[in-house]
Protein backbone atom coordinates (compact mmCIF):
# COMPACT_ATOMS: atom_id res chain seq x y z
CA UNK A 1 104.34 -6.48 51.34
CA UNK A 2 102.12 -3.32 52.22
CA UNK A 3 104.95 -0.50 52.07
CA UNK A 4 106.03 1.57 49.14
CA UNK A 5 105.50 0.60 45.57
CA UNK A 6 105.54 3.71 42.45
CA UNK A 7 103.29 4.85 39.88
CA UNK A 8 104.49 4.40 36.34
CA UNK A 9 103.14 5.25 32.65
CA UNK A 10 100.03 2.38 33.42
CA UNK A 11 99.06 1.12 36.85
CA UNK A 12 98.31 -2.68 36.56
CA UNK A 13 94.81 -3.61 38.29
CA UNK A 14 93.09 -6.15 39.65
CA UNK A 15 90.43 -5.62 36.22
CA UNK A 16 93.51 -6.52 34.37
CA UNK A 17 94.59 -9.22 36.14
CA UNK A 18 91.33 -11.00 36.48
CA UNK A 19 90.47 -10.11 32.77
CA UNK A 20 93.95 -12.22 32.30
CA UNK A 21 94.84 -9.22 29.65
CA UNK A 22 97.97 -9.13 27.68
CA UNK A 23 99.81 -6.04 26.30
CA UNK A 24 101.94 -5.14 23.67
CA UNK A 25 104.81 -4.67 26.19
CA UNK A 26 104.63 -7.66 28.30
CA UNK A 27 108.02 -8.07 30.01
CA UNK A 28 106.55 -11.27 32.40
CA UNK A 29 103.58 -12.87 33.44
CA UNK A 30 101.62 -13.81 36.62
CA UNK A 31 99.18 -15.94 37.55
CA UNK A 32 98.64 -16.30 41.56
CA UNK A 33 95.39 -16.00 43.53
CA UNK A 34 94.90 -11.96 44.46
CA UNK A 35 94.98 -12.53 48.05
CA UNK A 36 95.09 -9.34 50.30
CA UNK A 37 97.20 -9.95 53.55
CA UNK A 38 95.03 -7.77 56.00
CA UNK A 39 97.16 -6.31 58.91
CA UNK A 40 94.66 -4.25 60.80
CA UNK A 41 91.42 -4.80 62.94
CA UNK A 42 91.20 -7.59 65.48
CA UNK A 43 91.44 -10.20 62.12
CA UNK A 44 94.49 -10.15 60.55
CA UNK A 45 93.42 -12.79 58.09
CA UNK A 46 94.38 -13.62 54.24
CA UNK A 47 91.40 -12.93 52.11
CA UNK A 48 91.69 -14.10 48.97
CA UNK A 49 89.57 -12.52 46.34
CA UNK A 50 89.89 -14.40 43.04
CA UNK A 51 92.70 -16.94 41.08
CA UNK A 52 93.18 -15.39 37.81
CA UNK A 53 94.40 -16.94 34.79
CA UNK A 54 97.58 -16.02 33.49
CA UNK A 55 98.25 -12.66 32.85
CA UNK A 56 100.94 -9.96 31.23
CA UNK A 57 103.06 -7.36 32.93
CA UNK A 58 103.73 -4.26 30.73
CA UNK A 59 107.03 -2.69 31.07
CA UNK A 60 105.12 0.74 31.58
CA UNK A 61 104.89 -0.37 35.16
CA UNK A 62 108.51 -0.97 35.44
CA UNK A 63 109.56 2.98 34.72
CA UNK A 64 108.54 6.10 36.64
CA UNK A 65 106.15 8.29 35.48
CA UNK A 66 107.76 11.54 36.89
CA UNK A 67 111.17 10.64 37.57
CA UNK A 68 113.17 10.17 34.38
CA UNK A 69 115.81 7.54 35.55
CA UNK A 70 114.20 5.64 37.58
CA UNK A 71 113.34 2.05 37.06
CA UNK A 72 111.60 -0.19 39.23
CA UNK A 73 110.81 -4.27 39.65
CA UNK A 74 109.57 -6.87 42.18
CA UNK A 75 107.56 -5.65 44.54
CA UNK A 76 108.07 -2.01 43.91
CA UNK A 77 106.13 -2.38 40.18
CA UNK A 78 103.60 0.34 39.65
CA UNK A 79 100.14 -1.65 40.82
CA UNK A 80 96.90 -1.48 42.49
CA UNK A 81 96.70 -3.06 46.32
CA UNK A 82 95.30 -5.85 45.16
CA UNK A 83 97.02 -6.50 41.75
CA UNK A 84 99.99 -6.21 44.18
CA UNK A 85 99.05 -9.35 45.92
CA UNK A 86 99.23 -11.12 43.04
CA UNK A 87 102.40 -9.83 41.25
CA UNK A 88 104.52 -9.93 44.58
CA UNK A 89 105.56 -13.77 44.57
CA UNK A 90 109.16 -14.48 44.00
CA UNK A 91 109.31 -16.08 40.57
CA UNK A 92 107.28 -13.34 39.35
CA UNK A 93 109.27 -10.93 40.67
CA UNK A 94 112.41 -12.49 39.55
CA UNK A 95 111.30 -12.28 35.75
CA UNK A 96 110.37 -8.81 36.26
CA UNK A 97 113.82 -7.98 37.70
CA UNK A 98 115.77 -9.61 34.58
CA UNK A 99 113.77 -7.53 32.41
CA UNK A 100 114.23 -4.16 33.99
CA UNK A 101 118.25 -5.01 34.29
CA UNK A 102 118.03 -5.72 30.78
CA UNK A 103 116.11 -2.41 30.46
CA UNK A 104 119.08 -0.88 32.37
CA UNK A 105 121.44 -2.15 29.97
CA UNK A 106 119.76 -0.83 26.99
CA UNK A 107 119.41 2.79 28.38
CA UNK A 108 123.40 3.09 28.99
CA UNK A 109 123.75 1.46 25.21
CA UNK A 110 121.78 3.91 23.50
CA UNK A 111 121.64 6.74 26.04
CA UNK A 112 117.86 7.21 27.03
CA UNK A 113 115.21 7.14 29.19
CA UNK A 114 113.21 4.09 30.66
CA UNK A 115 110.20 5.49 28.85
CA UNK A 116 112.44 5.62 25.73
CA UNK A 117 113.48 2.44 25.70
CA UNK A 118 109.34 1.84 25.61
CA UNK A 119 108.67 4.16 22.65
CA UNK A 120 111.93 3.23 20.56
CA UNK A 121 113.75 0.25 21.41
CA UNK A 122 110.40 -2.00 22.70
CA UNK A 123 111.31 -5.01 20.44
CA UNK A 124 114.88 -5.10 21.18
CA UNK A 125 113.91 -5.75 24.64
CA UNK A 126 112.20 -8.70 23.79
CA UNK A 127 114.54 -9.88 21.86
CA UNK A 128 117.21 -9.63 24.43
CA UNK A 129 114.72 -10.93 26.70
CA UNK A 130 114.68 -14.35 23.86
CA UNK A 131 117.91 -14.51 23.75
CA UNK A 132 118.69 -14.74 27.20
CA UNK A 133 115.95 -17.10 28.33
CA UNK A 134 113.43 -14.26 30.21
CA UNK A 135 110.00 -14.80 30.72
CA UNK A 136 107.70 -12.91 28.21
CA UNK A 137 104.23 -13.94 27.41
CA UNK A 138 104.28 -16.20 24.45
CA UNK A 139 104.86 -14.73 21.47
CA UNK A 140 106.41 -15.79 18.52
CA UNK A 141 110.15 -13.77 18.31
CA UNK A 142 111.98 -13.50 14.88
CA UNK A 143 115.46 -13.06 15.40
CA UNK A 144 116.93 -10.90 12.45
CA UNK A 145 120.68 -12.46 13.73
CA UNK A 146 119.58 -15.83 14.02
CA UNK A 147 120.85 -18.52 11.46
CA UNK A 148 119.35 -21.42 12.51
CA UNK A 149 115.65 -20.53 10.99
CA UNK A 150 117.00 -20.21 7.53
CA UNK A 151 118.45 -23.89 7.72
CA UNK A 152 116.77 -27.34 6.87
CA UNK A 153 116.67 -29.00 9.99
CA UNK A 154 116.48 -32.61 10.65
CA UNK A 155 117.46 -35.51 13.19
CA UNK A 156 118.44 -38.66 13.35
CA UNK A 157 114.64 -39.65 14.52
CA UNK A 158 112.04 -37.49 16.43
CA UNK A 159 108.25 -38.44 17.92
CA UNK A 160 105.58 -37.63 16.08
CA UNK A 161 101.92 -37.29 17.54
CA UNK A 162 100.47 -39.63 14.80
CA UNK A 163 103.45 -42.21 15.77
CA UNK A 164 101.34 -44.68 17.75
CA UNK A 165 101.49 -47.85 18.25
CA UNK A 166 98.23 -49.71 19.16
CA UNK A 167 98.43 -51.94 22.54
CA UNK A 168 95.81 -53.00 24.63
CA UNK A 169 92.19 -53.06 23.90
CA UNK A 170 90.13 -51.13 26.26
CA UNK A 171 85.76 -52.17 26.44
CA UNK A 172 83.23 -49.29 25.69
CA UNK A 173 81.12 -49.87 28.60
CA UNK A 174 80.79 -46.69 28.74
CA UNK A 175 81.56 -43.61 26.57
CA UNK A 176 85.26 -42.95 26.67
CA UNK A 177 87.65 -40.51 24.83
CA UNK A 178 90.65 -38.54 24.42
CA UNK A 179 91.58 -34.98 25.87
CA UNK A 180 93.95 -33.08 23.67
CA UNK A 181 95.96 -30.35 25.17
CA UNK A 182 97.53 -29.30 21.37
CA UNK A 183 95.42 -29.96 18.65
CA UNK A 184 95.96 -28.56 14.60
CA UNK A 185 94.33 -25.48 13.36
CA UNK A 186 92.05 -27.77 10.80
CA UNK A 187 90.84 -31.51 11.50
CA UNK A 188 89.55 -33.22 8.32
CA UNK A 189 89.74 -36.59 9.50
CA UNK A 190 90.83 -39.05 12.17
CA UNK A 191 91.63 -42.88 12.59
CA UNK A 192 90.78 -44.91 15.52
CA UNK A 193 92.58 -48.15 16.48
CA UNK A 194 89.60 -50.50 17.12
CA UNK A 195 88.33 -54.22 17.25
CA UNK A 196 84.96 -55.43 17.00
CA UNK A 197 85.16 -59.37 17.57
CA UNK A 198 81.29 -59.37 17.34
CA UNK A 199 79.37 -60.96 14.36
CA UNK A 200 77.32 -57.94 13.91
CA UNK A 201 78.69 -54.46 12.96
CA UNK A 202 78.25 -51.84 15.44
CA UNK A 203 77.56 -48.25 15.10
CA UNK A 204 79.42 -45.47 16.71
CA UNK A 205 79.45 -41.42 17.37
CA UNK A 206 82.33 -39.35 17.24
CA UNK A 207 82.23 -35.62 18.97
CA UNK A 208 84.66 -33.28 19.05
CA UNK A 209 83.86 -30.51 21.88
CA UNK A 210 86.16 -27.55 23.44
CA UNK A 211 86.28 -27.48 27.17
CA UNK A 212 84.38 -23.79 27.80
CA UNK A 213 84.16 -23.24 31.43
CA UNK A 214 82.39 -20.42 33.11
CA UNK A 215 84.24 -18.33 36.28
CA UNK A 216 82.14 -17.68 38.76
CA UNK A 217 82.73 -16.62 42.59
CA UNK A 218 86.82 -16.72 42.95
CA UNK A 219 86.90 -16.86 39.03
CA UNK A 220 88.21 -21.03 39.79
CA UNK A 221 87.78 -22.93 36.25
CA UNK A 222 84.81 -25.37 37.28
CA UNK A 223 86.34 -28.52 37.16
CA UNK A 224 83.65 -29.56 39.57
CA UNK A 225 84.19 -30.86 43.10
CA UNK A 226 85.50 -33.88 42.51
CA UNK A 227 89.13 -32.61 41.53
CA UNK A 228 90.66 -30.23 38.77
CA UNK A 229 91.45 -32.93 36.45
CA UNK A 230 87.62 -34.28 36.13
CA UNK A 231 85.81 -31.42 33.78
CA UNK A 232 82.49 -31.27 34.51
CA UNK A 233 80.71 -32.59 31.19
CA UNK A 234 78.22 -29.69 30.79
CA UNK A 235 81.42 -27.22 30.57
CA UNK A 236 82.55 -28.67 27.10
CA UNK A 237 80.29 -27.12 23.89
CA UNK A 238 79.76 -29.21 21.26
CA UNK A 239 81.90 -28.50 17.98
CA UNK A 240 81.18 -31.47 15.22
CA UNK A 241 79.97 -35.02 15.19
CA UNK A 242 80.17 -37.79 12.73
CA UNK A 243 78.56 -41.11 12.37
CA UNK A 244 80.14 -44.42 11.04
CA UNK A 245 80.10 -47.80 11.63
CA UNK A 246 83.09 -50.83 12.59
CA UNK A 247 82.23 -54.02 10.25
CA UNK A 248 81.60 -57.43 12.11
CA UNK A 249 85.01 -58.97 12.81
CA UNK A 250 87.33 -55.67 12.60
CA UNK A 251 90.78 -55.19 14.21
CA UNK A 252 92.94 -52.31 13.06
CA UNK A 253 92.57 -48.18 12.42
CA UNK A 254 89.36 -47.44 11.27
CA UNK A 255 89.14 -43.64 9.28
CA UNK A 256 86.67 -41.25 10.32
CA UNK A 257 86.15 -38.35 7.45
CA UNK A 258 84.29 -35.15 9.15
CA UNK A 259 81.43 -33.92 7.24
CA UNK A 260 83.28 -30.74 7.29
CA UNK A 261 86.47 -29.44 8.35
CA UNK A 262 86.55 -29.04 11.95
CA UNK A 263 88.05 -25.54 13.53
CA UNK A 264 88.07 -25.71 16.86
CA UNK A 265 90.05 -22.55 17.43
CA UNK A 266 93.51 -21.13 18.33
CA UNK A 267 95.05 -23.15 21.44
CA UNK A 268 95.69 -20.24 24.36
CA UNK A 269 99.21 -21.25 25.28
CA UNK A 270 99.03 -19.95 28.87
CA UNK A 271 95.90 -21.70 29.99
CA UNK A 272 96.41 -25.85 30.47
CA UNK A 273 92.71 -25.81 31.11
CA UNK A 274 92.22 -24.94 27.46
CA UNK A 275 91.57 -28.28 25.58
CA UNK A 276 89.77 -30.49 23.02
CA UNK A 277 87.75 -33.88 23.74
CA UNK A 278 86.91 -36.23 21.52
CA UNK A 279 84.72 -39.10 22.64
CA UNK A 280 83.72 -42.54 20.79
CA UNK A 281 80.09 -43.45 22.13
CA UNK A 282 78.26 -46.85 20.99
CA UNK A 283 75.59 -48.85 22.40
CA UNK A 284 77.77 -51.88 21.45
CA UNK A 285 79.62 -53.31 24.59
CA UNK A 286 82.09 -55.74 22.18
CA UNK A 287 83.73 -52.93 20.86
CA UNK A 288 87.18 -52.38 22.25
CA UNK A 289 89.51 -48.56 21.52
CA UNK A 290 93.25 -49.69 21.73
CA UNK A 291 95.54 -47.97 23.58
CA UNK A 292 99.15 -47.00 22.70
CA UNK A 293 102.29 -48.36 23.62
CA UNK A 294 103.96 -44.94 24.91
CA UNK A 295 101.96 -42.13 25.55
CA UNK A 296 102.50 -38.56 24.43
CA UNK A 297 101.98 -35.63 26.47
CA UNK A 298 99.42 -33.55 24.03
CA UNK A 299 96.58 -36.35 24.89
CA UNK A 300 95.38 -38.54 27.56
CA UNK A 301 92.45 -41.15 27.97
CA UNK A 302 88.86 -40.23 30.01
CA UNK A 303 86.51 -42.21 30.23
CA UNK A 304 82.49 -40.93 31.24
CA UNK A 305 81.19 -41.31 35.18
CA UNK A 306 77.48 -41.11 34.15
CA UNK A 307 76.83 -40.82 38.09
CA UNK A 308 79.04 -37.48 38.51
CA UNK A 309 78.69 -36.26 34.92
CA UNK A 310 82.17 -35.93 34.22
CA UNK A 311 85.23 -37.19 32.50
CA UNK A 312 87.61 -39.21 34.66
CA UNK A 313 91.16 -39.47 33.36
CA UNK A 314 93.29 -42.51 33.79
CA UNK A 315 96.49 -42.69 33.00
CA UNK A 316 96.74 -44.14 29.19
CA UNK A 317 96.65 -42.72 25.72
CA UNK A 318 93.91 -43.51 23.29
CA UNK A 319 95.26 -44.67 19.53
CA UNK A 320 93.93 -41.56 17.96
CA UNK A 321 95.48 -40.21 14.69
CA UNK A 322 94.63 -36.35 13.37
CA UNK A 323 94.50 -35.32 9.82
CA UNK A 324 96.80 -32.91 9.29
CA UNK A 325 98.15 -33.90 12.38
CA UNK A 326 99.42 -31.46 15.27
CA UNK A 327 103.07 -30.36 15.63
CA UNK A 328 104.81 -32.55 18.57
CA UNK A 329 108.74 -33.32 18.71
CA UNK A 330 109.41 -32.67 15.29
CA UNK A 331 113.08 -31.45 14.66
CA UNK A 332 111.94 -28.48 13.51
CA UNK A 333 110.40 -26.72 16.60
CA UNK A 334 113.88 -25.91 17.52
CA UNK A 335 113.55 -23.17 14.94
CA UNK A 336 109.80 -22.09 15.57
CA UNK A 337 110.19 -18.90 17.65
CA UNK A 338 109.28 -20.10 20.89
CA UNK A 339 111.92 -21.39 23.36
CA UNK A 340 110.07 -22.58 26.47
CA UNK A 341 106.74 -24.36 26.62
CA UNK A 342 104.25 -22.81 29.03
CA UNK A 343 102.21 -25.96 30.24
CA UNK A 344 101.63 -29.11 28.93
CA UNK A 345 100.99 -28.26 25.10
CA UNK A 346 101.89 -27.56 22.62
CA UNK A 347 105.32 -28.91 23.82
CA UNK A 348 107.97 -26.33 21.32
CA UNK A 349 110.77 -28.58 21.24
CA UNK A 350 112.59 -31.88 19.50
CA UNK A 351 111.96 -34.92 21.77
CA UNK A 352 113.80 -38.20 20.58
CA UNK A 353 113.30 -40.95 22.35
CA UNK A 354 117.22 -41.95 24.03
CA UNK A 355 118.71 -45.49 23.70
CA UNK A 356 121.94 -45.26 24.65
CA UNK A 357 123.43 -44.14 21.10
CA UNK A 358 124.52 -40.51 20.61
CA UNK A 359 121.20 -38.67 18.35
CA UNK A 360 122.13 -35.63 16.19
CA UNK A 361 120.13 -32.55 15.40
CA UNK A 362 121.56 -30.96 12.01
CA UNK A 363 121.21 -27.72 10.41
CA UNK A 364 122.00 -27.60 6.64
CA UNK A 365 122.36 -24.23 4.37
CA UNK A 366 122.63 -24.34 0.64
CA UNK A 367 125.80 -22.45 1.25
CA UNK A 368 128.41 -21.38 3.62
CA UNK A 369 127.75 -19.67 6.40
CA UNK A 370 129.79 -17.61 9.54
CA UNK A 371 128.89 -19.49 12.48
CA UNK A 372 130.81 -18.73 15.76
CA UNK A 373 127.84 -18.81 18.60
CA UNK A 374 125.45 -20.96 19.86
CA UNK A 375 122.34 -20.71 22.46
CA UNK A 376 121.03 -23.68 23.48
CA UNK A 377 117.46 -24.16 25.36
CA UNK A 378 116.92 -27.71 27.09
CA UNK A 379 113.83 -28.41 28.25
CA UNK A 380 113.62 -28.90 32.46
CA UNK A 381 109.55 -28.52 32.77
CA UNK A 382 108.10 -31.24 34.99
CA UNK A 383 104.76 -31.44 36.05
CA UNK A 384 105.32 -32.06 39.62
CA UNK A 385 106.67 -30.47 42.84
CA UNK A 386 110.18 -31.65 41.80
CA UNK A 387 110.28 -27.88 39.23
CA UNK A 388 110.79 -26.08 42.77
CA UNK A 389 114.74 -26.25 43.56
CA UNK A 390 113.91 -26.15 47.09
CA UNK A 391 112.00 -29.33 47.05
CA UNK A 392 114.07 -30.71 44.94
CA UNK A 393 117.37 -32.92 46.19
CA UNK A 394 118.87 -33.23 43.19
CA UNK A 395 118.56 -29.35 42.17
CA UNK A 396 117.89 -30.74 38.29
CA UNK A 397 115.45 -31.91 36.43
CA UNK A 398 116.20 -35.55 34.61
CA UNK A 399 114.76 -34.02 31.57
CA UNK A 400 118.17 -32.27 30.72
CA UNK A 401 120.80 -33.04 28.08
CA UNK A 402 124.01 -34.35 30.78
CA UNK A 403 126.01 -34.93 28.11
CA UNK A 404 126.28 -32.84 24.48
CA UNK A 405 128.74 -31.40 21.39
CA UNK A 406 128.73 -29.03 18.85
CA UNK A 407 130.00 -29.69 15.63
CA UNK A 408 130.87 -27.95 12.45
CA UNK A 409 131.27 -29.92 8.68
CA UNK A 410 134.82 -29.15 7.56
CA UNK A 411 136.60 -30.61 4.78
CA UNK A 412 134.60 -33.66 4.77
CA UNK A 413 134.29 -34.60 8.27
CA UNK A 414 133.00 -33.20 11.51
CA UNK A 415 134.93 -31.10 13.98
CA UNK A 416 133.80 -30.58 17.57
CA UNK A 417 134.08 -27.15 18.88
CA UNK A 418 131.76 -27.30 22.07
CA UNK A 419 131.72 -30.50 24.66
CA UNK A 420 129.97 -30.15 27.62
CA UNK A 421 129.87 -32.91 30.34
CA UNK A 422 127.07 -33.30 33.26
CA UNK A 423 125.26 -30.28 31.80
CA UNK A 424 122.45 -28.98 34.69
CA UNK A 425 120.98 -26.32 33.42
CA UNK A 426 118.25 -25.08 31.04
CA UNK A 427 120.10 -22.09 28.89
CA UNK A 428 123.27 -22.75 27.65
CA UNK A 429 125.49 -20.06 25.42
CA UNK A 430 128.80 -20.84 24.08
CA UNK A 431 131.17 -18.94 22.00
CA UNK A 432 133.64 -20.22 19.36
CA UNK A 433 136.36 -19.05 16.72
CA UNK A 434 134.26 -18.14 13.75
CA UNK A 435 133.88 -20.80 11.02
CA UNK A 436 133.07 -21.08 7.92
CA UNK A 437 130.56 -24.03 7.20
CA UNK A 438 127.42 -25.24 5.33
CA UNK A 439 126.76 -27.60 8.24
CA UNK A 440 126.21 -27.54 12.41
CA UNK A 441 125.01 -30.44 14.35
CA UNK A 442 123.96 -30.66 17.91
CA UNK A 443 125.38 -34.45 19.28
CA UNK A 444 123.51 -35.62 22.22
CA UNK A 445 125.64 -38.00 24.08
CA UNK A 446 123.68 -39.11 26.87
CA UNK A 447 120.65 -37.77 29.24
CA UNK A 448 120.31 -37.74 32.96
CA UNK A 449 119.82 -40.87 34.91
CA UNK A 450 115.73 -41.28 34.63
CA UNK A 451 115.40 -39.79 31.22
CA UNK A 452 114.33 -41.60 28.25
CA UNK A 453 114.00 -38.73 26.30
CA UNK A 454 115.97 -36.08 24.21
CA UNK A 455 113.92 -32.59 24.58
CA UNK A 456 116.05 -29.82 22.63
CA UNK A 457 113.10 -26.34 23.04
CA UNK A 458 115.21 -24.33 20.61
CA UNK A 459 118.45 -23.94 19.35
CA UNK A 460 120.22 -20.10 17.95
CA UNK A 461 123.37 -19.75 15.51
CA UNK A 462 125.06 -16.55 15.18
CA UNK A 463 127.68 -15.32 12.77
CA UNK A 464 129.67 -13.75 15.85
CA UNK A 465 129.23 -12.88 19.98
CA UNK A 466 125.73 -10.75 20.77
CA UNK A 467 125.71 -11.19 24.44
């Protein structure tokens, strides 16, 4: 880990790293502790010096700066000692390596140098990086060959965030609320699923505030000590509040309008730190916030620990409607321009709940069009130790698609032209005979044993074979 690495047209550095910068030529992205393995003096210790947050990794650091040909990735990259320590860890590494053999690629196609394929053919190296499933920081990619954006899409049913169905009723004894981890650009209004069974109507306080916490020493978020998922309460800053009131008697959603629309700012896509609360305070103890039936991912219920000043999670989903209300598992996504999700929202994909019955995902033109490939990307993201292979004995996540067809409308009836059986893997491509057709349909036959769900991150149509 100390030998050779290479200087290139920019030198990544621990100032970028821990400034968690981006650049316009991000080929990957990193995000482990700088720690400096020290292999001299009597202590031959690991020092770490900070955890960053996620950062980009130009391609500038991937070419030489004085030897024409010469392209470099892994552990070789052109960094400082210490941004080294960070960028040297395998999965890193790995995404930098597809990139520079895609970088390879495009030099013998059009004949040029590593730094030319910077200064001229940049965004075709992101989009070959797209369409082949690389790691990029997120950015929205429009595919010029793509069909499948310029199609209506829709499904036989998809989850919506504002699909909730109210369950059982939860006591304010204390304040309580709802973390969002995807929220809409513009909130004008909410609805609550309450009950107040008292003969008196009680009054209550909304707040909206966006977690804003300050890096000290080893630039850790300050979740406090209690545990990452318990924010501290003094890290969230106030956005908007609203007063209102639930009548004497009520059961059902009650509708909040915000004296003015609320902006609480861009999500940052690469930071699952980065979220919105909104609590429900009232001095009334007999009024009760439902809580749904099946839980999304984009939200989840904390309740206040007056003693530790923070927000304690439990596991449970507030009935909390937004107005306009954030994308979830539309059908749509699959179109959107992103084809991974980078933490736990916004989520980029069609999810459909799975009952046993085949679900279809169909895109419809207003005329014919040449459609002879197809990249598919399944979504295999869990949120436990199960994502590493190594640790995990079945080598798959249950989240995949086992089971799946493509289909093209022909004289009045569908025709299969890809079936795939026990399917195990995120990025699928498959090539066909050209057709002509106003129609394509994905048919999802059956899931993995464990998953209840249909997750579809994005789906590409070409006229003919790109890769």
């Amino acid at each position: 880990r100390q030998s050779r690495r290479f200087t290139g047209d920019h030198v990544l550095t621990q100032n970028d790293i821990e400034a968690g910068r981006f650049f316009d030529d991000d080929i990957a992205y990193g995000g482990h502790n700088l720690d400096d393995h020290r292999t001299y003096g009597e202590d031959c210790s690991i020092f770490t010096h900070s955890i960053p947050p996620a950062y980009g990794i130009p391609f500038r650091c991937c070419y030489s700066r004085n030897v024409e040909n010469l392209l470099f990735g892994g552990r070789l990259i052109s960094a400082s000692h210490i941004a080294h320590s960070s960028v040297r860890v395998m999965r890193t590494g790995g995404a930098i390596g597809q990139a520079v053999g895609l970088a390879a690629a495009l030099c013998r196609r059009h004949g040029c140098s590593p730094r030319e394929v910077y200064r001229k053919h940049l965004e075709e190296l992101k989009l070959e990086l797209q369409r082949r499933d690389g790691s990029p920081t997120p950015r929205r990619v429009s595919d010029p060959a793509d069909l499948a954006p310029s199609a209506t899409v829709r499904a036989d049913c998809e989850r919506r965030f504002n699909d909730q169905q109210p369950e059982i009723a939860v006591p304010m004894f204390e304040a309580a609320g709802a973390v969002l981890y995807d929220w809409p650009e513009r909130i004008e209004r909410v609805r609550l699923h309450l009950s107040n069974p008292s003969a008196q109507a009680v009054g209550c306080t909304l707040r909206f505030a966006r977690f804003a916490p300050e890096r000290r020493w080893l630039f850790r978020h300050e979740f406090n000590r209690f545990g990452r998922n318990t924010p501290d309460a003094a890290q969230f800053r106030e956005l908007a509040a609203a007063e209102f009131t639930v009548p004497p008697g009520f059961h059902g959603w009650r509708e909040v309008t915000l004296p003015a629309a609320l902006r609480p700012g861009a999500k940052r896509r690469l930071d699952d730190s980065d979220r919105l609360l909104v609590t429900l305070r009232s001095a009334a103890v007999a009024l009760r916030w439902h809580m749904v039936r099946d839980k999304s991912e984009s939200a989840a219920a904390v309740e206040f620990d007056p003693h530790r000043n923070c927000w304690i999670p439990f596991d449970a989903q507030p009935a909390l409607q937004l107005f306009p209300p954030p994308a979830y598992g539309e059908a749509v996504n699959v179109t959107n321009g992103f084809n991974r999700r980078w933490g736990t929202g916004p989520v980029d994909q069609w999810i459909a709940p799975f009952r046993g019955e085949p679900l279809h995902l169909e895109f419809r033109w207003d005329g014919p069009r040449t459609v002879g490939k197809a990249i598919l990307f399944f979504d295999d993201l869990e949120r436990t130790p199960d994502d590493n292979p190594w640790r995990c004995g079945r080598r798959f996540s249950p989240r995949l698609v086992r089971d799946y067809s493509i289909e093209v409308y022909e004289h009045g009836s569908w025709r299969p032209v890809v079936t795939v059986s026990d399917n195990r893997r995120r990025w699928r491509h498959h090539a066909f005979p050209a057709v002509k057709t106003d129609r394509v349909r994905l048919t999802v036959e059956a899931v993995h044993e464990g998953g209840t769900e249909v997750r579809v991150c994005q789906v590409n149509l070409y006229p003919g074979e790109i890769l």
